[in-house]
N, C-alpha and C. Protein backbone atom coordinates (compact mmCIF):
# COMPACT_ATOMS: atom_id res chain seq x y z
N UNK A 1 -118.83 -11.48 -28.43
CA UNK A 1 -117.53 -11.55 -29.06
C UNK A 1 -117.70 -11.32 -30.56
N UNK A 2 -117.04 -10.17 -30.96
CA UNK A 2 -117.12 -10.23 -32.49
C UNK A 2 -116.33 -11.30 -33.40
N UNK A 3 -116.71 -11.82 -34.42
CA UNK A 3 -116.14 -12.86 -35.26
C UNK A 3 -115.66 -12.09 -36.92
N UNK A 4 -114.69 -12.61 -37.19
CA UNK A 4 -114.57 -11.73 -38.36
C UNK A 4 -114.84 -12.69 -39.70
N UNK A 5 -115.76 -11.78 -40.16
CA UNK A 5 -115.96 -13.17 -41.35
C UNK A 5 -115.20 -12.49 -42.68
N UNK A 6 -115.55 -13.58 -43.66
CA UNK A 6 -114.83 -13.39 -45.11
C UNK A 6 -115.56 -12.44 -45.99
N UNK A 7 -114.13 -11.93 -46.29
CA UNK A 7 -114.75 -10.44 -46.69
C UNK A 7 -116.07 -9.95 -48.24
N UNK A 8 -116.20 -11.15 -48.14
CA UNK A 8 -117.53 -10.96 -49.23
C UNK A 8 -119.08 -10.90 -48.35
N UNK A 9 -118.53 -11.91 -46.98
CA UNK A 9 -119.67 -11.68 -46.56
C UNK A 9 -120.08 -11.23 -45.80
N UNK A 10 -118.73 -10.43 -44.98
CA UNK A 10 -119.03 -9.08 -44.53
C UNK A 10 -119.56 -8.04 -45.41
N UNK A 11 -119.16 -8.01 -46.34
CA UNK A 11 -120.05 -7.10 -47.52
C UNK A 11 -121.33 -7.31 -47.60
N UNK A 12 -121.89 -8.56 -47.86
CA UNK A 12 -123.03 -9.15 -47.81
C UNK A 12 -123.99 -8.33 -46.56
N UNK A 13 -123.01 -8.19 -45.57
CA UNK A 13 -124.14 -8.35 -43.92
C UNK A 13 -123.86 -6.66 -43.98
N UNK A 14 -123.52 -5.75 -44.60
CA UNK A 14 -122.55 -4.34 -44.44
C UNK A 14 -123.87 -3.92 -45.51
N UNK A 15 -123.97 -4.66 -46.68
CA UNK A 15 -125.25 -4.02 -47.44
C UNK A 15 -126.31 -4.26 -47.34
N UNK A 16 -126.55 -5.47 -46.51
CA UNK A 16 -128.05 -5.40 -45.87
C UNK A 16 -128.61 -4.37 -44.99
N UNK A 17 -127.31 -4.47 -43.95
CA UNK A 17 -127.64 -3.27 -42.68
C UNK A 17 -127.58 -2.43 -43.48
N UNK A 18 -127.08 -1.82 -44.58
CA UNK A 18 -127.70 -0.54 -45.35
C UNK A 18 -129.11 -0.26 -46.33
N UNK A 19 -129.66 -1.29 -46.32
CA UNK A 19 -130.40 -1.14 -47.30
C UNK A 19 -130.53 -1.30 -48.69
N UNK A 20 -129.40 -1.79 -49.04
CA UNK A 20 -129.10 -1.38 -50.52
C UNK A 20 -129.00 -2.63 -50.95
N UNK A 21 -130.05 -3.03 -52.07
CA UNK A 21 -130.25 -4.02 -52.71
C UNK A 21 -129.41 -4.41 -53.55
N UNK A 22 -129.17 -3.17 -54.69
CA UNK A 22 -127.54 -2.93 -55.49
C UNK A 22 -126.29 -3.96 -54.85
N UNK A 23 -125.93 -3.48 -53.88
CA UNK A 23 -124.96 -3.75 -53.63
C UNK A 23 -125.00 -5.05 -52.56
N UNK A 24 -126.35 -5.44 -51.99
CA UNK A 24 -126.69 -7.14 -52.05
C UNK A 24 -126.10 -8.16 -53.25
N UNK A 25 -126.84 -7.52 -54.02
CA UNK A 25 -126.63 -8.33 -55.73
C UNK A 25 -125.28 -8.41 -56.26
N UNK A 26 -124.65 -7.48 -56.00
CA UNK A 26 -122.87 -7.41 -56.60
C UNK A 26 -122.02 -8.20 -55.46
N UNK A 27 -122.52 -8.73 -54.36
CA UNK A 27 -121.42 -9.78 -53.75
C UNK A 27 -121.97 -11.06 -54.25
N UNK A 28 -122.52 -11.64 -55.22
CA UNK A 28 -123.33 -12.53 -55.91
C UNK A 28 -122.64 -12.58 -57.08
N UNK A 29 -122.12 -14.33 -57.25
CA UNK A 29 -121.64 -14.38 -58.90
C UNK A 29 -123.02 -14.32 -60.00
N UNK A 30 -122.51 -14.39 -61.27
CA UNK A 30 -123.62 -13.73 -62.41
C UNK A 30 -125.49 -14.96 -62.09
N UNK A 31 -125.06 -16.48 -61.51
CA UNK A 31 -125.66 -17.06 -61.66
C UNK A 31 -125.75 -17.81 -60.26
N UNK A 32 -125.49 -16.92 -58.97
CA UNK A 32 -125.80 -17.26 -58.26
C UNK A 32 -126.94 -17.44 -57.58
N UNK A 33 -127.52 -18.39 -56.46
CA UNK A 33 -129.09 -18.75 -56.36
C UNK A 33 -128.90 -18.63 -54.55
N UNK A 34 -130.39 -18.07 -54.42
CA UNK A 34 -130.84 -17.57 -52.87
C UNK A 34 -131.80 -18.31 -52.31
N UNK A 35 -131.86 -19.29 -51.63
CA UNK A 35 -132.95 -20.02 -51.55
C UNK A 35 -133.51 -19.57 -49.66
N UNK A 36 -134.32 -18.84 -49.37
CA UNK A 36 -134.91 -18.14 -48.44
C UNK A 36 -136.41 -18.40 -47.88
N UNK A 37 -137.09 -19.00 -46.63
CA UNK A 37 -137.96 -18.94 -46.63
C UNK A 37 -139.25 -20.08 -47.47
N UNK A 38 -137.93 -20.94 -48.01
CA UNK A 38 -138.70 -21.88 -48.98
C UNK A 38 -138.91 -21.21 -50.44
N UNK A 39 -138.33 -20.21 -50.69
CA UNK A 39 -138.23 -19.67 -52.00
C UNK A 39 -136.83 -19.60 -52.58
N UNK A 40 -136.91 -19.88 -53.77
CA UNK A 40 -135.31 -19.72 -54.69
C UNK A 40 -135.44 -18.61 -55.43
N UNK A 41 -134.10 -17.70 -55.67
CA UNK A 41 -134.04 -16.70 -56.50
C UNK A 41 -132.94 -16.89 -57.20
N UNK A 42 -132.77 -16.92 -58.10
CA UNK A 42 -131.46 -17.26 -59.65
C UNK A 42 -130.77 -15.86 -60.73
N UNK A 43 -129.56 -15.62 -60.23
CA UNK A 43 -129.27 -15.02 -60.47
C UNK A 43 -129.18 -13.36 -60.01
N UNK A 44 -128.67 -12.40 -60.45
CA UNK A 44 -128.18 -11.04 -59.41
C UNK A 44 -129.43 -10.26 -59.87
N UNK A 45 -129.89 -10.21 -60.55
CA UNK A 45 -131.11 -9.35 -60.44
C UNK A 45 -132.73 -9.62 -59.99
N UNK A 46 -132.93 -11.23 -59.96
CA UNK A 46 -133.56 -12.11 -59.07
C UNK A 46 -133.21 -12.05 -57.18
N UNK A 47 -131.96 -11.72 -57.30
CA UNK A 47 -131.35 -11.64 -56.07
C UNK A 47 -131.79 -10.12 -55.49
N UNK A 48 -131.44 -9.45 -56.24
CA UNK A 48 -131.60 -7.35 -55.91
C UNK A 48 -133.08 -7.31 -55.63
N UNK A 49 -134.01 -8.19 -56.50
CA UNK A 49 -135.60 -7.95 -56.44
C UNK A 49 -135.88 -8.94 -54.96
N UNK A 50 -135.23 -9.86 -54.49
CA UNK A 50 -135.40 -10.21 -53.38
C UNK A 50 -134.90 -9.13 -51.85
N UNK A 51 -134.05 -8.76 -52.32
CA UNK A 51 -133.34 -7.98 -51.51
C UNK A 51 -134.40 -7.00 -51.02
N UNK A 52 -134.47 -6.11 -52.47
CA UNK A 52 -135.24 -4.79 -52.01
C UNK A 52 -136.76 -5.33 -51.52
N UNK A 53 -137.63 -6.64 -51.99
CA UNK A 53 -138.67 -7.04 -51.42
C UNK A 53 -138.38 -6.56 -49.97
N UNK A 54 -137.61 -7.12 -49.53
CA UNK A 54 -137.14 -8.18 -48.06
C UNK A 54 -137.02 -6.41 -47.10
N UNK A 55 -136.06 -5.80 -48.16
CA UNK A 55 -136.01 -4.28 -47.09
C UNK A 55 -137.15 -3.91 -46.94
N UNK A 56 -138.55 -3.31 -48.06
CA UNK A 56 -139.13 -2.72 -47.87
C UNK A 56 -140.45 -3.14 -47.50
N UNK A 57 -140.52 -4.80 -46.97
CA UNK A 57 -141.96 -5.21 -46.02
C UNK A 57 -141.46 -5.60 -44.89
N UNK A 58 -140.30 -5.55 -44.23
CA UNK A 58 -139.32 -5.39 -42.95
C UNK A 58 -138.74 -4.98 -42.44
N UNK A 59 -138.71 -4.34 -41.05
CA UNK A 59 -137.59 -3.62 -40.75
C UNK A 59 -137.12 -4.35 -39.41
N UNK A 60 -135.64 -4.73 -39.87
CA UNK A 60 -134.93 -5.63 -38.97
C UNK A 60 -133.21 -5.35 -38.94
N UNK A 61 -132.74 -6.04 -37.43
CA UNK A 61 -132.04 -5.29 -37.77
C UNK A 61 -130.80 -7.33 -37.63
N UNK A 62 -129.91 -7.21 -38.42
CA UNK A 62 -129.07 -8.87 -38.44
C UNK A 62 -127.65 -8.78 -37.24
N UNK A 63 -127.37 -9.41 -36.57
CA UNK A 63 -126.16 -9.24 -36.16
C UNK A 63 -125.61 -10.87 -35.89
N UNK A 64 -124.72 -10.74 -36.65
CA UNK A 64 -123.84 -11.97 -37.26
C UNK A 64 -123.26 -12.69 -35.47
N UNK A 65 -123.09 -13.48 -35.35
CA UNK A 65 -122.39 -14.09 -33.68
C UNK A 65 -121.67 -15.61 -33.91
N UNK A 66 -122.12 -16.45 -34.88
CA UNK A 66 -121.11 -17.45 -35.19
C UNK A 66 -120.97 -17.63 -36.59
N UNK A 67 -119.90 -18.10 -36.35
CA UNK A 67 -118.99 -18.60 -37.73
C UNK A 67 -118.39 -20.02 -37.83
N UNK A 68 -118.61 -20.75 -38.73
CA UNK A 68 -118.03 -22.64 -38.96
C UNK A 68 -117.96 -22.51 -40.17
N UNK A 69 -117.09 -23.96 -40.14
CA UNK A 69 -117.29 -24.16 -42.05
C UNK A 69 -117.70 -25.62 -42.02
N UNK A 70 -118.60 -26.10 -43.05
CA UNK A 70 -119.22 -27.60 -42.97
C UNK A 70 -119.19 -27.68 -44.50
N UNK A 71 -118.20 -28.77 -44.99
CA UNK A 71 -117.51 -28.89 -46.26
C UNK A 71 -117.40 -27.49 -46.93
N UNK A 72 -117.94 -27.54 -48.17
CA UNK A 72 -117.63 -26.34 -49.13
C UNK A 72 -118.61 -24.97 -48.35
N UNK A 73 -119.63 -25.37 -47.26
CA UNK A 73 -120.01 -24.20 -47.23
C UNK A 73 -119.27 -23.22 -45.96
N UNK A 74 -119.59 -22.36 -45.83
CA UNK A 74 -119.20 -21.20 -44.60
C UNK A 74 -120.85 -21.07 -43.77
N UNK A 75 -120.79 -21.24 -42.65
CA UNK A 75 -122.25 -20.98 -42.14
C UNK A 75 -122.27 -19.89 -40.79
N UNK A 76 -122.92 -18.79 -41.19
CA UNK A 76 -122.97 -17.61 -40.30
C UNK A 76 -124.08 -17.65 -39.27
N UNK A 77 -124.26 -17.75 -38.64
CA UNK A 77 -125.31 -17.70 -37.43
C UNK A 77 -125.71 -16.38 -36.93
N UNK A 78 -126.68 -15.61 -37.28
CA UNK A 78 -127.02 -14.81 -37.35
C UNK A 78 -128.41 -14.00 -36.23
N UNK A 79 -128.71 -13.56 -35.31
CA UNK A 79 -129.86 -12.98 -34.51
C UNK A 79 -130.52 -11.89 -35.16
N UNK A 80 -131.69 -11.99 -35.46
CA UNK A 80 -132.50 -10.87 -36.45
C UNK A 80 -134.06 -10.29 -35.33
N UNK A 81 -133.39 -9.37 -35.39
CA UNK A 81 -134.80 -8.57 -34.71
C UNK A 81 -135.65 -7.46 -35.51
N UNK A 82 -136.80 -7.92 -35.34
CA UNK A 82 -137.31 -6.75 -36.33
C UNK A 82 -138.59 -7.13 -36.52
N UNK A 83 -139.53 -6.88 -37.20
CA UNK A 83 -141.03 -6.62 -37.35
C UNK A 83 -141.95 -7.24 -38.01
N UNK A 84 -141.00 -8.89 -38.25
CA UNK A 84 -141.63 -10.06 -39.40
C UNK A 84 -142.02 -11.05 -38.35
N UNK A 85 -143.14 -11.57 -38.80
CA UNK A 85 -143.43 -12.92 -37.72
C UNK A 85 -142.73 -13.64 -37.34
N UNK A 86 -142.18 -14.08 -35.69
CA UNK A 86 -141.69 -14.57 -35.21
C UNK A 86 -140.36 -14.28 -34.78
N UNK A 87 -140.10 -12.79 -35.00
CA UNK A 87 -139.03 -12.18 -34.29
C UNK A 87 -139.19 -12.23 -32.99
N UNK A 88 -137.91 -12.23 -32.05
CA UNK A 88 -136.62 -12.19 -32.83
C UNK A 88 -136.33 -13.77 -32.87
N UNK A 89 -135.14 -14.12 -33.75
CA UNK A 89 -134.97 -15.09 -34.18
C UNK A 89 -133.55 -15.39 -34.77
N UNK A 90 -132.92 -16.46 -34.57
CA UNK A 90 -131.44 -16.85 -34.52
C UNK A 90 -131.49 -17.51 -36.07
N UNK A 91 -131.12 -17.24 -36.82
CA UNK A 91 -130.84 -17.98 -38.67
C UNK A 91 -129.47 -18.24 -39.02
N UNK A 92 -129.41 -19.42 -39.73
CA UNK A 92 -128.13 -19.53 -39.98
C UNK A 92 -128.09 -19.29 -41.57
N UNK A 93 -126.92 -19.35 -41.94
CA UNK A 93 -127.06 -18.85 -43.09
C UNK A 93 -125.88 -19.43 -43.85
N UNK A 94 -126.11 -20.39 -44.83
CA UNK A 94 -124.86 -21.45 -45.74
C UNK A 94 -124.97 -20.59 -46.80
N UNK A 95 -123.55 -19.85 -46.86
CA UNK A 95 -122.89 -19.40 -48.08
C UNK A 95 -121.69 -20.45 -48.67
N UNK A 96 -121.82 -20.56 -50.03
CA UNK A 96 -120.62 -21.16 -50.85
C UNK A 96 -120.44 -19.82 -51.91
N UNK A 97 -119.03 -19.91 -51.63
CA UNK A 97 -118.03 -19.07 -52.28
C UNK A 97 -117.20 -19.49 -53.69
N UNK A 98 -117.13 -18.10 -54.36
CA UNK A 98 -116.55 -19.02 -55.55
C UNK A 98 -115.77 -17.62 -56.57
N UNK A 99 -114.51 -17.35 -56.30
CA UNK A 99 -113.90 -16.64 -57.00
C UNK A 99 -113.99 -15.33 -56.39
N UNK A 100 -113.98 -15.12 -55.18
CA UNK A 100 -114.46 -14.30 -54.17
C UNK A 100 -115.63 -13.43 -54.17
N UNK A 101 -116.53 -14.30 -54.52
CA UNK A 101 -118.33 -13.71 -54.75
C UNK A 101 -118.92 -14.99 -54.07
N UNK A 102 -120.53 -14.37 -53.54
CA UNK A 102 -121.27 -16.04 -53.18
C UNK A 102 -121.76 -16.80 -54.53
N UNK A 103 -121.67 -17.80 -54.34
CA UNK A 103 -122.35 -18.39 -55.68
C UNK A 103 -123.83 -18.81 -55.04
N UNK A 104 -123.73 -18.83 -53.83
CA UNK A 104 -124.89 -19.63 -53.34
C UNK A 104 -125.50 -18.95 -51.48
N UNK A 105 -126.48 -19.10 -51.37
CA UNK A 105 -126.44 -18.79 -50.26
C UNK A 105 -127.99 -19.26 -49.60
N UNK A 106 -128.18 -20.14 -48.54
CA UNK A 106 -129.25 -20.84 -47.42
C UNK A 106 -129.51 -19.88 -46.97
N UNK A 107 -130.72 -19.57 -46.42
CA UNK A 107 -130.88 -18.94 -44.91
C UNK A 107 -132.05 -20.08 -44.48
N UNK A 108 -131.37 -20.60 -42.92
CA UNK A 108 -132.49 -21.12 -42.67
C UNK A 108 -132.86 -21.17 -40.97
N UNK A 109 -133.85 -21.15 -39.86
CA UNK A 109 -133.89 -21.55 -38.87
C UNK A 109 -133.04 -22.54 -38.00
């Protein structure tokens, strides 16, 4: 069943499946933080250098399947297949929103 999410973070999941780090970073407010994997990244060009890391030592592919909200955040539930240890694998993912950009965004198991 497709779920329709909010349109920043359909953008979000629209520029990953493309590749494009750029346009990862621009659904991100100026001082928003990525905390991934046990790592934090601060800010949109901290964010783009994570991005393009993430494209070019992986090739995977995300497809979004649930959607909740748990207080201020939005949490996407996500199935990722692809060529990183321990694929494939179900992630959820806590975005907080803020002026219709993420300010913030989890990914976690």
């Amino acid at each position: 069943m497709a779920i329709t999410l909010p349109a920043v973070i359909s953008d979000y999941f629209a520029a990953d499946k493309g590749r494009n780090p750029q346009s990862v970073a621009a659904c991100f407010t100026d001082a928003a933080v990525v905390t991934d994997e046990g790592n934090t990244y601060s800010g949109r060009e901290a964010i783009r250098q994570w991005m393009a890391d993430s494209s070019t030592q992986y090739t995977y592919t995300v497809e979004p399947f649930a959607l909740a909200e748990e207080g201020e955040r939005v949490v996407v539930t996500s199935h990722l297949e692809g060529n990183f240890p321990g694929s494939p694998v179900d992630l959820r993912y806590f975005f907080v929103l803020e002026g219709g950009r993420i300010a913030a965004l989890e990914i976690i198991p």
